[in-house]
Protein backbone atom coordinates (compact mmCIF):
# COMPACT_ATOMS: atom_id res chain seq x y z
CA UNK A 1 -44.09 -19.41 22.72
CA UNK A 2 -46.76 -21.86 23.06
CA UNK A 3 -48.68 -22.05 26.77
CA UNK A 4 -49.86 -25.25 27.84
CA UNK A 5 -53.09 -25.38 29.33
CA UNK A 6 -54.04 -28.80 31.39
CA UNK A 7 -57.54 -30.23 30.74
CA UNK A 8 -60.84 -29.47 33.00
CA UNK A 9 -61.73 -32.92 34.76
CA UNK A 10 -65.26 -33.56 34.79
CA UNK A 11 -64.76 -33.16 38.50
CA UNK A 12 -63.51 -29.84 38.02
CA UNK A 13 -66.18 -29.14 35.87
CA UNK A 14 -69.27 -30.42 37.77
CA UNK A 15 -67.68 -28.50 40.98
CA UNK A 16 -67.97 -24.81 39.58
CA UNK A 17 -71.42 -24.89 38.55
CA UNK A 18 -71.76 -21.07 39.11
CA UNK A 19 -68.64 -20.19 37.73
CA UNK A 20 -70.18 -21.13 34.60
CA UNK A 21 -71.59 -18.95 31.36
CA UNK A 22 -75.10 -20.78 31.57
CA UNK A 23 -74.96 -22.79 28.21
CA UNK A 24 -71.59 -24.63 28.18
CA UNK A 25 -70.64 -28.04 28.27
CA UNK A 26 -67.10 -29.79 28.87
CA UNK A 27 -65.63 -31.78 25.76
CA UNK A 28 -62.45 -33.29 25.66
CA UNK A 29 -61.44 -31.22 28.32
CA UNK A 30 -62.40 -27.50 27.36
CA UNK A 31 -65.17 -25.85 28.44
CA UNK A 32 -67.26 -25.40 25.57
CA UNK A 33 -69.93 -22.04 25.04
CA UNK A 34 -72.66 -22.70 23.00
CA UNK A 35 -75.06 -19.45 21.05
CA UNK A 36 -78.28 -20.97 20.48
CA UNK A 37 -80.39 -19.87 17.74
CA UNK A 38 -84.14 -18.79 17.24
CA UNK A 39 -84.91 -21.76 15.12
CA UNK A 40 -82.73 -23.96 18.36
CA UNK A 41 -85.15 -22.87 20.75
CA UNK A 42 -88.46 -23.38 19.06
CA UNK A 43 -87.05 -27.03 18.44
CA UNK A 44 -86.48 -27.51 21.84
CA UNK A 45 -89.18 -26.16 23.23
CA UNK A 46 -91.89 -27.98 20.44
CA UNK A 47 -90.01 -31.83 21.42
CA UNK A 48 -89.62 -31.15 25.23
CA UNK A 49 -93.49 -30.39 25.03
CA UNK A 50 -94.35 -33.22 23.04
CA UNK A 51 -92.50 -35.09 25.20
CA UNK A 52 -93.71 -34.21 28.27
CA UNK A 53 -97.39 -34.73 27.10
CA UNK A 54 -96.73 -38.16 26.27
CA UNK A 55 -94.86 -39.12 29.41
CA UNK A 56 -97.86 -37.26 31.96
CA UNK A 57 -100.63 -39.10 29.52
CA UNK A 58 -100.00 -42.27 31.55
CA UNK A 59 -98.04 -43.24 34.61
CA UNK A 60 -94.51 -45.29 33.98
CA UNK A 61 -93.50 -43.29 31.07
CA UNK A 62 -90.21 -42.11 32.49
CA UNK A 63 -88.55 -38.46 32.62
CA UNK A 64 -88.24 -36.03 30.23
CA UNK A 65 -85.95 -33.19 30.68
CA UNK A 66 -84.16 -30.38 29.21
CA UNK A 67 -80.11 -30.09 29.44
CA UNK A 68 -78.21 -30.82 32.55
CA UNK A 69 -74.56 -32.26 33.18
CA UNK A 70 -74.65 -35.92 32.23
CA UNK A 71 -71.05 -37.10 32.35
CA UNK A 72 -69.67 -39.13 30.08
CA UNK A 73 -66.18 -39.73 31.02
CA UNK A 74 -63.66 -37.90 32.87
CA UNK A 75 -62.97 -35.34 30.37
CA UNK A 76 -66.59 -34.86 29.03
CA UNK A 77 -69.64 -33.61 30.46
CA UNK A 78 -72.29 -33.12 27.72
CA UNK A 79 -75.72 -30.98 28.16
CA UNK A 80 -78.00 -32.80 25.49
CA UNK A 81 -80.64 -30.14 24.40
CA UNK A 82 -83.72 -32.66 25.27
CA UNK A 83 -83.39 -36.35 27.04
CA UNK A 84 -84.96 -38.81 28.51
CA UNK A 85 -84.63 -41.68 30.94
CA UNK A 86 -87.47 -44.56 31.14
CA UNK A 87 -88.84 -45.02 34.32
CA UNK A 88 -86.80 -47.26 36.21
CA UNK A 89 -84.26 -44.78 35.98
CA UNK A 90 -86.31 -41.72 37.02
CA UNK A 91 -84.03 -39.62 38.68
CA UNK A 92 -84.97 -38.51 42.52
CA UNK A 93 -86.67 -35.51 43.59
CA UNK A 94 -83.20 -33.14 44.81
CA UNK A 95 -80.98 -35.43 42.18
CA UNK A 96 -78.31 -33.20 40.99
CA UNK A 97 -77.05 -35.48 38.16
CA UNK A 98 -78.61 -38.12 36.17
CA UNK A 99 -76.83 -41.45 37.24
CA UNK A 100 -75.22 -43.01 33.60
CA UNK A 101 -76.68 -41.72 30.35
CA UNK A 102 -79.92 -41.16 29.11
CA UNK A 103 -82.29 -43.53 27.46
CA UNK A 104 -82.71 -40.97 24.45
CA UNK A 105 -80.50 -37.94 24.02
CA UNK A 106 -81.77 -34.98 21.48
CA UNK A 107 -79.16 -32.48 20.10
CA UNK A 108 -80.72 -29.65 17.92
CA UNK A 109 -78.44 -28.11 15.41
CA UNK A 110 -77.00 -24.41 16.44
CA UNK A 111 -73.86 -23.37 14.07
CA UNK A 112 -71.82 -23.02 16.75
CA UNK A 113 -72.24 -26.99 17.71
CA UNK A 114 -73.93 -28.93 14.99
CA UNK A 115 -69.37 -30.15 14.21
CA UNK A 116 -69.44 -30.96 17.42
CA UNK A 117 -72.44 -33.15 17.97
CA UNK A 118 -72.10 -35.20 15.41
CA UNK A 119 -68.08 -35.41 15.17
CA UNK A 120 -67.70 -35.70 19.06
CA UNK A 121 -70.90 -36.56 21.11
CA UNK A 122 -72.75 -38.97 18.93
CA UNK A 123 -69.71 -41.35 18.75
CA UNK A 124 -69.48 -40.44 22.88
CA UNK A 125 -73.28 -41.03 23.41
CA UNK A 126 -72.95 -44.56 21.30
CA UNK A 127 -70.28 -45.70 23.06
CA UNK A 128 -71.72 -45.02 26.78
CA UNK A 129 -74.72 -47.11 25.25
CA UNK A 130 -77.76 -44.38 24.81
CA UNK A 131 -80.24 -46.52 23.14
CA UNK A 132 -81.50 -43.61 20.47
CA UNK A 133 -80.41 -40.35 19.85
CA UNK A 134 -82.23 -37.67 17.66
CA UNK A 135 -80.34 -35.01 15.88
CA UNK A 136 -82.21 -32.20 14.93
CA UNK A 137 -81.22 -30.34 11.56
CA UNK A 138 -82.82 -26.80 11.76
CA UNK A 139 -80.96 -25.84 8.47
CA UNK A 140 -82.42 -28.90 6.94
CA UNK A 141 -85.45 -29.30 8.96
CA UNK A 142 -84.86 -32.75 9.18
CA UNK A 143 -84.04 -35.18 12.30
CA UNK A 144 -81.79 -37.86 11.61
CA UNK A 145 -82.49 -40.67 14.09
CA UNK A 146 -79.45 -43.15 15.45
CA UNK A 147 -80.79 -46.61 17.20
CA UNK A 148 -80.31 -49.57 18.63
CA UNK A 149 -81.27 -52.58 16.98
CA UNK A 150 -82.05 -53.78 20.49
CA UNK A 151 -80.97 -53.79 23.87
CA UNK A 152 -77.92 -55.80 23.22
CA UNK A 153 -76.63 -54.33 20.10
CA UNK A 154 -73.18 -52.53 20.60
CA UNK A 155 -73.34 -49.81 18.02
CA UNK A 156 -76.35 -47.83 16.51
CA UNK A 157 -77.14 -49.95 13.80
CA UNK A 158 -80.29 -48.29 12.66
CA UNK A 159 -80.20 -44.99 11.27
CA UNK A 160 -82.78 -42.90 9.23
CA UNK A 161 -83.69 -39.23 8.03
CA UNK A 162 -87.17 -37.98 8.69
CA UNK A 163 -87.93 -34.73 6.70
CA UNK A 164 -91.04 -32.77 7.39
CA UNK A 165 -93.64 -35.02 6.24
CA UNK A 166 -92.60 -37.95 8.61
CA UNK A 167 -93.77 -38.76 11.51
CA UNK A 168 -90.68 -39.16 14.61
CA UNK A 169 -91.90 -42.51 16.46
CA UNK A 170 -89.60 -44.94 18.93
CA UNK A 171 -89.85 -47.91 20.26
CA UNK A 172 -88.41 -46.29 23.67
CA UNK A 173 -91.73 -44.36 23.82
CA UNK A 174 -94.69 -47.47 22.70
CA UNK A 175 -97.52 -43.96 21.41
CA UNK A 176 -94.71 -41.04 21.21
CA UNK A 177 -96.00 -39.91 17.47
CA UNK A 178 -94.21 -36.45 16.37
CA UNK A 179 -94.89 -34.80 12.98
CA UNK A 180 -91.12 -33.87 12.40
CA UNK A 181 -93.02 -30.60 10.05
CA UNK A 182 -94.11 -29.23 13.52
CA UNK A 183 -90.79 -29.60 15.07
CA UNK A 184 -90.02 -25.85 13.43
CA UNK A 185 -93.05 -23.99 13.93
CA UNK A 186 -92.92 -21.28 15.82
């Protein structure tokens, strides 16, 4: 016999925040654990540094941030590893959730989510309208970059793989120069 369990709202969700193993997220419903890797964490760490360098080297740069609830819909509440937000969308000092998506989301690869980034969010992310996203391929050490044509396109129409001997630029972030190599040092 078969047991029927009903969904987790978003609602739901964002109301239990310390009921919560601390890396989870909600998709489609189910709360979702993530196990982060070695390789995951040096990649976050390396682009939320970067990151944050260029956005303090000069004022108006926008937020940078590492993962917190951004929902997407009512049954999906994603934690990208790394995003950003330009500035007229800085969130508030005592914010507790980013209002709509993020400029730029970042997902790093970890086994147990790299299916679901790609298969799930991306599509998600896209559709909500994130202007870039960067998906970061430890096993590969690659990132493969999803954009917007411009602010009016409806799709990511630009895509691209950067292996270690490219550099990861954007035209959200006019300076933001990455070498994707140094991504995976540790």
């Amino acid at each position: 016999m078969a047991v029927a369990v009903r969904p987790m709202s978003a609602a739901e969700y964002l109301a239990t925040p310390e009921d919560r193993p601390r890396f989870t997220e909600l998709i489609n419903g189910t709360v979702v654990v993530h196990e982060p890797t070695i390789l995951h964490g040096v990649a976050q760490r390396r682009l939320v540094v970067a990151l944050t360098n260029w956005v303090d080297a000069a004022p108006g740069r926008g937020f940078v941030a590492l993962p917190a609830d951004i929902t997407i819909d009512d049954l999906n509440v994603f934690a990208p590893d790394v995003w950003w937000v330009g500035e007229g969308r800085r969130p508030a000092v005592g914010d507790l959730y980013l209002d709509g998506v993020p400029d730029l989301v970042v997902e790093v690869r970890s086994p147990s989510t790299w299916a679901r980034d790609l298969g799930v969010k991306l599509p998600a992310y896209e559709a909500k309208g994130v202007a870039e996203a960067w998906y970061v391929d430890t096993e590969a050490r690659a990132v493969l970059v999803f954009r917007r044509s411009g602010p009016g396109a409806p799709a990511f129409d630009i895509t691209s793989e950067l292996t270690a001997a490219d550099a990861l630029t954007s035209s959200l972030l006019p300076g933001f120069t990455m070498a994707v190599g140094s991504i995976f040092e540790p």
